[in-house]
N, C-alpha and C. Protein backbone atom coordinates (compact mmCIF):
# COMPACT_ATOMS: atom_id res chain seq x y z
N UNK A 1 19.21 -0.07 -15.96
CA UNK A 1 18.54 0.32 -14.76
C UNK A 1 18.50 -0.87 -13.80
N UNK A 2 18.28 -0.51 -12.94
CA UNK A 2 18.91 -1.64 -11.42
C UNK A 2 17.51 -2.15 -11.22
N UNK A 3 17.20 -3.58 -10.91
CA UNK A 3 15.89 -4.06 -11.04
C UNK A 3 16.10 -4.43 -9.21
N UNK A 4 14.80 -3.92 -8.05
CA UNK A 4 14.80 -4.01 -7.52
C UNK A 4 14.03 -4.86 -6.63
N UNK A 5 14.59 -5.32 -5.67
CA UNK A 5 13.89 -6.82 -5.09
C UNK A 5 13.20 -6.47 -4.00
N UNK A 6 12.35 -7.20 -3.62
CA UNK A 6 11.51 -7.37 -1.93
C UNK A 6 12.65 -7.32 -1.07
N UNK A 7 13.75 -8.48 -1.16
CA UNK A 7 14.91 -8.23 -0.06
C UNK A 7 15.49 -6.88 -0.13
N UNK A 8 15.92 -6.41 -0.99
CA UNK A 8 16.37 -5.26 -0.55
C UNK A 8 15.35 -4.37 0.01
N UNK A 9 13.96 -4.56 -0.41
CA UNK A 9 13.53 -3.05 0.29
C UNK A 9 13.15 -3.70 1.43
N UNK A 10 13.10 -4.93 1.99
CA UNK A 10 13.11 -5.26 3.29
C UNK A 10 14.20 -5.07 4.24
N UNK A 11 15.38 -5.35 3.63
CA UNK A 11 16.61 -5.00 4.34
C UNK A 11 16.77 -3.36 4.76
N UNK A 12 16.71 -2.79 4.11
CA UNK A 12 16.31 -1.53 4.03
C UNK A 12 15.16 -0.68 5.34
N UNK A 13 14.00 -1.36 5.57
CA UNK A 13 12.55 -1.11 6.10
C UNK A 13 13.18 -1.66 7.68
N UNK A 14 14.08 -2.65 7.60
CA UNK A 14 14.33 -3.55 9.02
C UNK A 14 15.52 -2.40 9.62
N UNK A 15 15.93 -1.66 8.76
CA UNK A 15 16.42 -0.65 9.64
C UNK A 15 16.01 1.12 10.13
N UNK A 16 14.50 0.89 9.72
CA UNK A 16 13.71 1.94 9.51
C UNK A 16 12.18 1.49 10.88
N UNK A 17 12.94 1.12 11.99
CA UNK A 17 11.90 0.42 12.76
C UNK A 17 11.07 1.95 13.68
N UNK A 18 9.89 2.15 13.41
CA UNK A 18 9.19 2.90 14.39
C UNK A 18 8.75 4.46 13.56
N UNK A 19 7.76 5.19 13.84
CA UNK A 19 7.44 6.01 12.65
C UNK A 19 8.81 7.18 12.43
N UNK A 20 9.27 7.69 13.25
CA UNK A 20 9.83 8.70 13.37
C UNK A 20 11.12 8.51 12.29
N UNK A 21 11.49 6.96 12.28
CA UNK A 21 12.63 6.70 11.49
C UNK A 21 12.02 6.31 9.89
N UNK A 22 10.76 6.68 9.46
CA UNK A 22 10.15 6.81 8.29
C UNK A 22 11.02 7.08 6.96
N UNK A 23 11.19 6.34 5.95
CA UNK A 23 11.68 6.90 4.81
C UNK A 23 10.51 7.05 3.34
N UNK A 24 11.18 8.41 2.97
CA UNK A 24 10.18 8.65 1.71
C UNK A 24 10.50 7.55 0.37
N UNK A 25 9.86 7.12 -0.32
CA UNK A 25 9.74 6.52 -1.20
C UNK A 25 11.49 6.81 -2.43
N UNK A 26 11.25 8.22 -2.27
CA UNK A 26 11.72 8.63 -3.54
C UNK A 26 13.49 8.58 -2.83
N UNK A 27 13.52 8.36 -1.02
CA UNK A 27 14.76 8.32 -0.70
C UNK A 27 15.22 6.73 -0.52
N UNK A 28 13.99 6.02 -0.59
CA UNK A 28 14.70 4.82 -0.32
C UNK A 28 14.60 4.06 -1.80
N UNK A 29 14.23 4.58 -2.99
CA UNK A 29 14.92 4.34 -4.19
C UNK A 29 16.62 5.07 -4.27
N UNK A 30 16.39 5.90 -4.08
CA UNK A 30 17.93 6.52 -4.04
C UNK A 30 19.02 5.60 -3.07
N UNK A 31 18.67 5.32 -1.74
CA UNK A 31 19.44 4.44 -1.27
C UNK A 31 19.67 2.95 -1.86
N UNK A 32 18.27 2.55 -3.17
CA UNK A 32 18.52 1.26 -3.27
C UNK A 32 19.57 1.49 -4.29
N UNK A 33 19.65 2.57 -5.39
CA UNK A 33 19.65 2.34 -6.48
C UNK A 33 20.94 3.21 -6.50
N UNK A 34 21.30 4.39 -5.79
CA UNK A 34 22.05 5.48 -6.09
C UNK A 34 21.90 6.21 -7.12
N UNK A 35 20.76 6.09 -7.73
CA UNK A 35 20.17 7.28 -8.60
C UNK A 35 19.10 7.82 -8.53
N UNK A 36 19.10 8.83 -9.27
CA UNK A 36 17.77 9.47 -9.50
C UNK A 36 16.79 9.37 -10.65
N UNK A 37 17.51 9.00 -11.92
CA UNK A 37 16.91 8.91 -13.10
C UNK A 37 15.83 7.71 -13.24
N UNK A 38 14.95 7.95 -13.51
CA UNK A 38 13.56 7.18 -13.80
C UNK A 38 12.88 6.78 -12.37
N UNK A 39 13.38 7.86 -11.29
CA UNK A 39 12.64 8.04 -10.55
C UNK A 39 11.17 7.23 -10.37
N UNK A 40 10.57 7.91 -11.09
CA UNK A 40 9.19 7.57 -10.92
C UNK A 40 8.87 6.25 -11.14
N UNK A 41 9.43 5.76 -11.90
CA UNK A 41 9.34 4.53 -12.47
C UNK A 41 9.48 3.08 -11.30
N UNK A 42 10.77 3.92 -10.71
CA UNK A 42 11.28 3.07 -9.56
C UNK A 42 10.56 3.22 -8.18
N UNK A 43 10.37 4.17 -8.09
CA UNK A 43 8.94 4.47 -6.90
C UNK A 43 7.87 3.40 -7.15
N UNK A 44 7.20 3.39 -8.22
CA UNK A 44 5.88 2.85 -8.37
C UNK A 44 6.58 1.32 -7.91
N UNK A 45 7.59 1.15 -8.55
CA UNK A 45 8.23 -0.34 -8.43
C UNK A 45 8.32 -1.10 -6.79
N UNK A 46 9.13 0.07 -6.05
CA UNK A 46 8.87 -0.19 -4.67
C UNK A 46 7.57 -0.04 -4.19
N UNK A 47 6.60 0.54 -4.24
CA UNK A 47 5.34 0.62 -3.81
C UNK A 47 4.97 -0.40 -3.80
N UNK A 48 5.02 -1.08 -5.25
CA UNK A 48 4.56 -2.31 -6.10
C UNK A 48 4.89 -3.60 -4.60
N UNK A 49 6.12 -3.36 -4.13
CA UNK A 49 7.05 -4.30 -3.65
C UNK A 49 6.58 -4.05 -2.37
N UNK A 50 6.63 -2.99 -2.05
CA UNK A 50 6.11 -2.74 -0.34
C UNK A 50 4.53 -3.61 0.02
N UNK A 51 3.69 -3.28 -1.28
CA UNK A 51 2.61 -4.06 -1.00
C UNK A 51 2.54 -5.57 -1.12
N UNK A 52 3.42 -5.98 -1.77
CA UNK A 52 3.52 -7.70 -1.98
C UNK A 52 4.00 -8.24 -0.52
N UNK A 53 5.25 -7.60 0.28
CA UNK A 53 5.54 -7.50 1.28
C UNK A 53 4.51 -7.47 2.25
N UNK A 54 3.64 -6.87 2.33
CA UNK A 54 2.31 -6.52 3.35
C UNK A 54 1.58 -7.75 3.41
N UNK A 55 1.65 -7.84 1.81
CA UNK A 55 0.79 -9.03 2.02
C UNK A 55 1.48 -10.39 2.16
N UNK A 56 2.63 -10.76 2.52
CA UNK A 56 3.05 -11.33 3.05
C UNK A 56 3.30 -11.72 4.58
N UNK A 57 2.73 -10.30 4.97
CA UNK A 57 2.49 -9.88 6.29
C UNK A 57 3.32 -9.41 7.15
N UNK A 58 4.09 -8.63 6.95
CA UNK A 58 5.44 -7.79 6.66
C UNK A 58 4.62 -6.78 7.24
N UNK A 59 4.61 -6.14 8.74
CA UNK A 59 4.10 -4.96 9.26
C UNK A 59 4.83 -3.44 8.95
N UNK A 60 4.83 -3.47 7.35
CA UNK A 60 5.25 -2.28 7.01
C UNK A 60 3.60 -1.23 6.71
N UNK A 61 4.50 -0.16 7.53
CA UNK A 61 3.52 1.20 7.87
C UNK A 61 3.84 2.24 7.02
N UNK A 62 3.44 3.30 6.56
CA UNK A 62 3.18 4.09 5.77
C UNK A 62 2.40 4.82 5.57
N UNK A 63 2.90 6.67 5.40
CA UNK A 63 1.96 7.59 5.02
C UNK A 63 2.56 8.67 4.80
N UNK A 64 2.31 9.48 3.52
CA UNK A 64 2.93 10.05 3.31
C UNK A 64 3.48 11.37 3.94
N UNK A 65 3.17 11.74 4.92
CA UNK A 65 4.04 12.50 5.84
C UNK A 65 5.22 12.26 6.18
N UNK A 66 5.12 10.50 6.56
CA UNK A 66 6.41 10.27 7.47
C UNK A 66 7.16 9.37 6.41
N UNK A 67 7.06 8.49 5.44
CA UNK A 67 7.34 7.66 4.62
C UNK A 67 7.19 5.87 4.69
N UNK A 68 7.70 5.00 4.63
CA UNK A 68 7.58 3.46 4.75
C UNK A 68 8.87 3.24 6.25
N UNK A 69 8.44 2.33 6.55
CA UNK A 69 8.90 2.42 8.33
C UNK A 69 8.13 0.87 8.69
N UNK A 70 8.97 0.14 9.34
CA UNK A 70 8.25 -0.99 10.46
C UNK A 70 7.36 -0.87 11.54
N UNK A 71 6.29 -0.85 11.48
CA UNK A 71 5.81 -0.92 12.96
C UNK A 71 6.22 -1.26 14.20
N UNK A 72 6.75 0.05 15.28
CA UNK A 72 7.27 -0.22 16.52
C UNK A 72 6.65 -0.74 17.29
N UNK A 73 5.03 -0.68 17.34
CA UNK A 73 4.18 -1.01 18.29
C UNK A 73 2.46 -1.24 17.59
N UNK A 74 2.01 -1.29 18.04
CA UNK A 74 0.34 -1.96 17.67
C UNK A 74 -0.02 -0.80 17.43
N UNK A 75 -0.49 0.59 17.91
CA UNK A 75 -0.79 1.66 17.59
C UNK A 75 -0.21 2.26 16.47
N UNK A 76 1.25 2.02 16.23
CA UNK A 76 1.57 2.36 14.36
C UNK A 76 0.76 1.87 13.69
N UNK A 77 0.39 0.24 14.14
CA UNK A 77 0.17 -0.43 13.03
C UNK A 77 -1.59 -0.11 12.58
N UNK A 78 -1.92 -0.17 13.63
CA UNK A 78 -3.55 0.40 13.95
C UNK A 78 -3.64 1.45 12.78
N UNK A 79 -2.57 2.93 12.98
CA UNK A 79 -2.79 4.23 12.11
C UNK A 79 -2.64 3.67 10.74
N UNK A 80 -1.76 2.71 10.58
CA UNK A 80 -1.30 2.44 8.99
C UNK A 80 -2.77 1.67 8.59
N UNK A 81 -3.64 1.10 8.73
CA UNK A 81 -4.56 0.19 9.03
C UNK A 81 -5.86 1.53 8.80
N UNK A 82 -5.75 2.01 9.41
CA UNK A 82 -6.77 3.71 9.31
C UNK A 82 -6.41 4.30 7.96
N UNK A 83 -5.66 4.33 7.69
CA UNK A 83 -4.74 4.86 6.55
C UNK A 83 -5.50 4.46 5.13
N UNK A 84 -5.00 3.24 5.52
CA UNK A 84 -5.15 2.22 4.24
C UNK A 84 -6.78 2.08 4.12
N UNK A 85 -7.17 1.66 5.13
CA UNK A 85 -9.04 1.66 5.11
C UNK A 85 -9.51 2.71 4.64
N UNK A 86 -8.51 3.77 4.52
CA UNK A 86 -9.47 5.46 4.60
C UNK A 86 -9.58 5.44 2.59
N UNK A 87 -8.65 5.35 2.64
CA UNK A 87 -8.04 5.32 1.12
C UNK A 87 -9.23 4.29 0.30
N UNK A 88 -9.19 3.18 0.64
CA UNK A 88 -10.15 2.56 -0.02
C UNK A 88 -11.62 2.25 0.03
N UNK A 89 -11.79 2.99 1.02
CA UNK A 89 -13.79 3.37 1.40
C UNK A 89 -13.76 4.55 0.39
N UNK A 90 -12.53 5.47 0.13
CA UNK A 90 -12.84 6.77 -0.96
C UNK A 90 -13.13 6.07 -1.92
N UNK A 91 -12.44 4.56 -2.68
CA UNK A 91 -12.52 4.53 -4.17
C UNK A 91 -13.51 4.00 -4.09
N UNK A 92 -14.00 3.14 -3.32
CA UNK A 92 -15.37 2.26 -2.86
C UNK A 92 -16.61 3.52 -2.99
N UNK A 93 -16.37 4.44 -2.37
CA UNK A 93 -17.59 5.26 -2.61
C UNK A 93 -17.91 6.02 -4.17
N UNK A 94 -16.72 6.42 -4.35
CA UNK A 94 -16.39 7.13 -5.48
C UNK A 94 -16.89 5.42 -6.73
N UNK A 95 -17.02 4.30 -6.95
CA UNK A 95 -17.32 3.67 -7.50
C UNK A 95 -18.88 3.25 -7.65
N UNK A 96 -19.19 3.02 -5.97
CA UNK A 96 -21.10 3.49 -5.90
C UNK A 96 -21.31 4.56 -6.48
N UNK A 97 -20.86 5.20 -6.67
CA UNK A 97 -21.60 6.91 -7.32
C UNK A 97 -21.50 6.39 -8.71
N UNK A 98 -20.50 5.89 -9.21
CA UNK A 98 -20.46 6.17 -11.04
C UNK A 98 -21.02 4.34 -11.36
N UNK A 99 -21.47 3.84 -10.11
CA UNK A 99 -22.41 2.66 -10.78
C UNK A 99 -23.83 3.34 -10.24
N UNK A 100 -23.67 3.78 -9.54
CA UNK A 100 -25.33 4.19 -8.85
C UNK A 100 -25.82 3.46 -8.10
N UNK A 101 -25.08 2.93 -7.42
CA UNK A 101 -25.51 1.72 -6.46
C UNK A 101 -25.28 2.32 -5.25
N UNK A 102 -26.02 2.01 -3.53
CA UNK A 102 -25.29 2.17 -2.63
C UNK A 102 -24.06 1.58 -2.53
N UNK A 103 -23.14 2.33 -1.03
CA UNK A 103 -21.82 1.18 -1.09
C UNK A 103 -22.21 0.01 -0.47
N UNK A 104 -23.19 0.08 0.51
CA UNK A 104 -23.95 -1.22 1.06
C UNK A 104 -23.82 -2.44 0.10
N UNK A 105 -24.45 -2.53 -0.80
CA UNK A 105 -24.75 -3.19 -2.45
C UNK A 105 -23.63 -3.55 -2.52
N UNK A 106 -22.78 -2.66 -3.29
CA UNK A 106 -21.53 -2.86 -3.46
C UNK A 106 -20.60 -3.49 -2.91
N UNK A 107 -20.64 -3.53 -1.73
CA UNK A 107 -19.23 -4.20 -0.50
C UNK A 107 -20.28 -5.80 -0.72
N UNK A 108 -21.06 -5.95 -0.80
CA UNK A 108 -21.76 -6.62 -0.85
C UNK A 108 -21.72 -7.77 -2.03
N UNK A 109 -21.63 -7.04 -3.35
CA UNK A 109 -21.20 -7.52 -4.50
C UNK A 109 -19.48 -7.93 -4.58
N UNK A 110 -19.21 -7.04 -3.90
CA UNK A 110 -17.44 -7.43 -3.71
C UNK A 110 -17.28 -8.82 -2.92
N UNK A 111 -18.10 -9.31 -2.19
CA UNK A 111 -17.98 -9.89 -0.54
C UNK A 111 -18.37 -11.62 -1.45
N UNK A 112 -19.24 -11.17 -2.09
CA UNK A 112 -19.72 -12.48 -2.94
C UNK A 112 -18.93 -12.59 -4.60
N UNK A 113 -18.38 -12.08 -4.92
CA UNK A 113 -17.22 -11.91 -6.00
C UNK A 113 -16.33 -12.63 -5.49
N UNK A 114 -15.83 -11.96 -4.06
CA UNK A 114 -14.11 -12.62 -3.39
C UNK A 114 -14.65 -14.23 -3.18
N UNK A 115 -16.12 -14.37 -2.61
CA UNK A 115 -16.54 -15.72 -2.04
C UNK A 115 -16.55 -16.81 -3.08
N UNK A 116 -16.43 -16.32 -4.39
CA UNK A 116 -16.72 -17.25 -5.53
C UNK A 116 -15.85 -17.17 -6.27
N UNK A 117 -14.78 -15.83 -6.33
CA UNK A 117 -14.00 -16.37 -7.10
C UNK A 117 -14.22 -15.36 -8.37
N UNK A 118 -14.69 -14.98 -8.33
CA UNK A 118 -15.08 -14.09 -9.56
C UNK A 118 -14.63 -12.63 -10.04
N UNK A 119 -14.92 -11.97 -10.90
CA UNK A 119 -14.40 -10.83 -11.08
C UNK A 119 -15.84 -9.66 -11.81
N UNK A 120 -16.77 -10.01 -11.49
CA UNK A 120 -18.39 -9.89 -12.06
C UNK A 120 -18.33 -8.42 -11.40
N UNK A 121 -18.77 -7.64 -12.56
CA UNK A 121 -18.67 -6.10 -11.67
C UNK A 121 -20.20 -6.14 -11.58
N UNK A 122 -20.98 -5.58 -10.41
CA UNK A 122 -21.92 -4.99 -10.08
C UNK A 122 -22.86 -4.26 -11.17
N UNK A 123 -23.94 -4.76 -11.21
CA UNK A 123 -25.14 -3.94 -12.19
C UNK A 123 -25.89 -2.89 -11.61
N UNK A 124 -26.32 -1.48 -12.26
CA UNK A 124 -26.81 -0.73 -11.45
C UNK A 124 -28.29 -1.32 -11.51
């Protein structure tokens, strides 16, 4: 199986500039790889890669309607940014509930975790 790199799915993304030219996950494994088999496997892999990329600061946008795409302009990047915030206030809330804490508390406990360095989960 073809082990896939940041450059390629960057090379790839740099010709995917603006939402409309969006590719789905499962097509731009196929373009990396020319297969289909272990699919899934290779998806999670690029995901894996798209986000290391981001955080490199790589204005790659994404959602699953349209697929992974460069930001043409500040307003892509804004929606991808909405996107991504939306997604993780769900697990953030959904985590206050099964500690019993507000999320107040919580973002709170996160905020002084990141500040120190730590990995200390929250007590209800």
């Amino acid at each position: 199986m073809k082990q896939i790199t940041q450059e390629e799915v960057l090379n790839q993304l740099l010709l995917r500039k603006g939402k409309s030219n969006g590719i789905h996950v499962r097509d731009l494994v196929m373009r990396l790889t020319g297969q289909v088999e272990n699919a899934e496997f290779q998806e999670r892999a690029v995901r894996k890669l798209v986000n290391e990329l981001r955080m490199a600061g790589h204005p790659i946008c994404g959602h699953p309607a349209s697929g992974y795409f460069l930001a043409a302009n500040t307003e892509e990047l804004e929606e991808t940014c909405k996107f991504l915030r939306s997604r993780a206030m769900s697990s953030i809330r959904a985590e206050s509930r099964l500690r019993q804490i507000s999320v107040t508390a919580l973002l709170g406990s996160i905020q002084t975790a990141a500040q120190t360095g730590t990995t200390e989960s929250p007590t209800p």
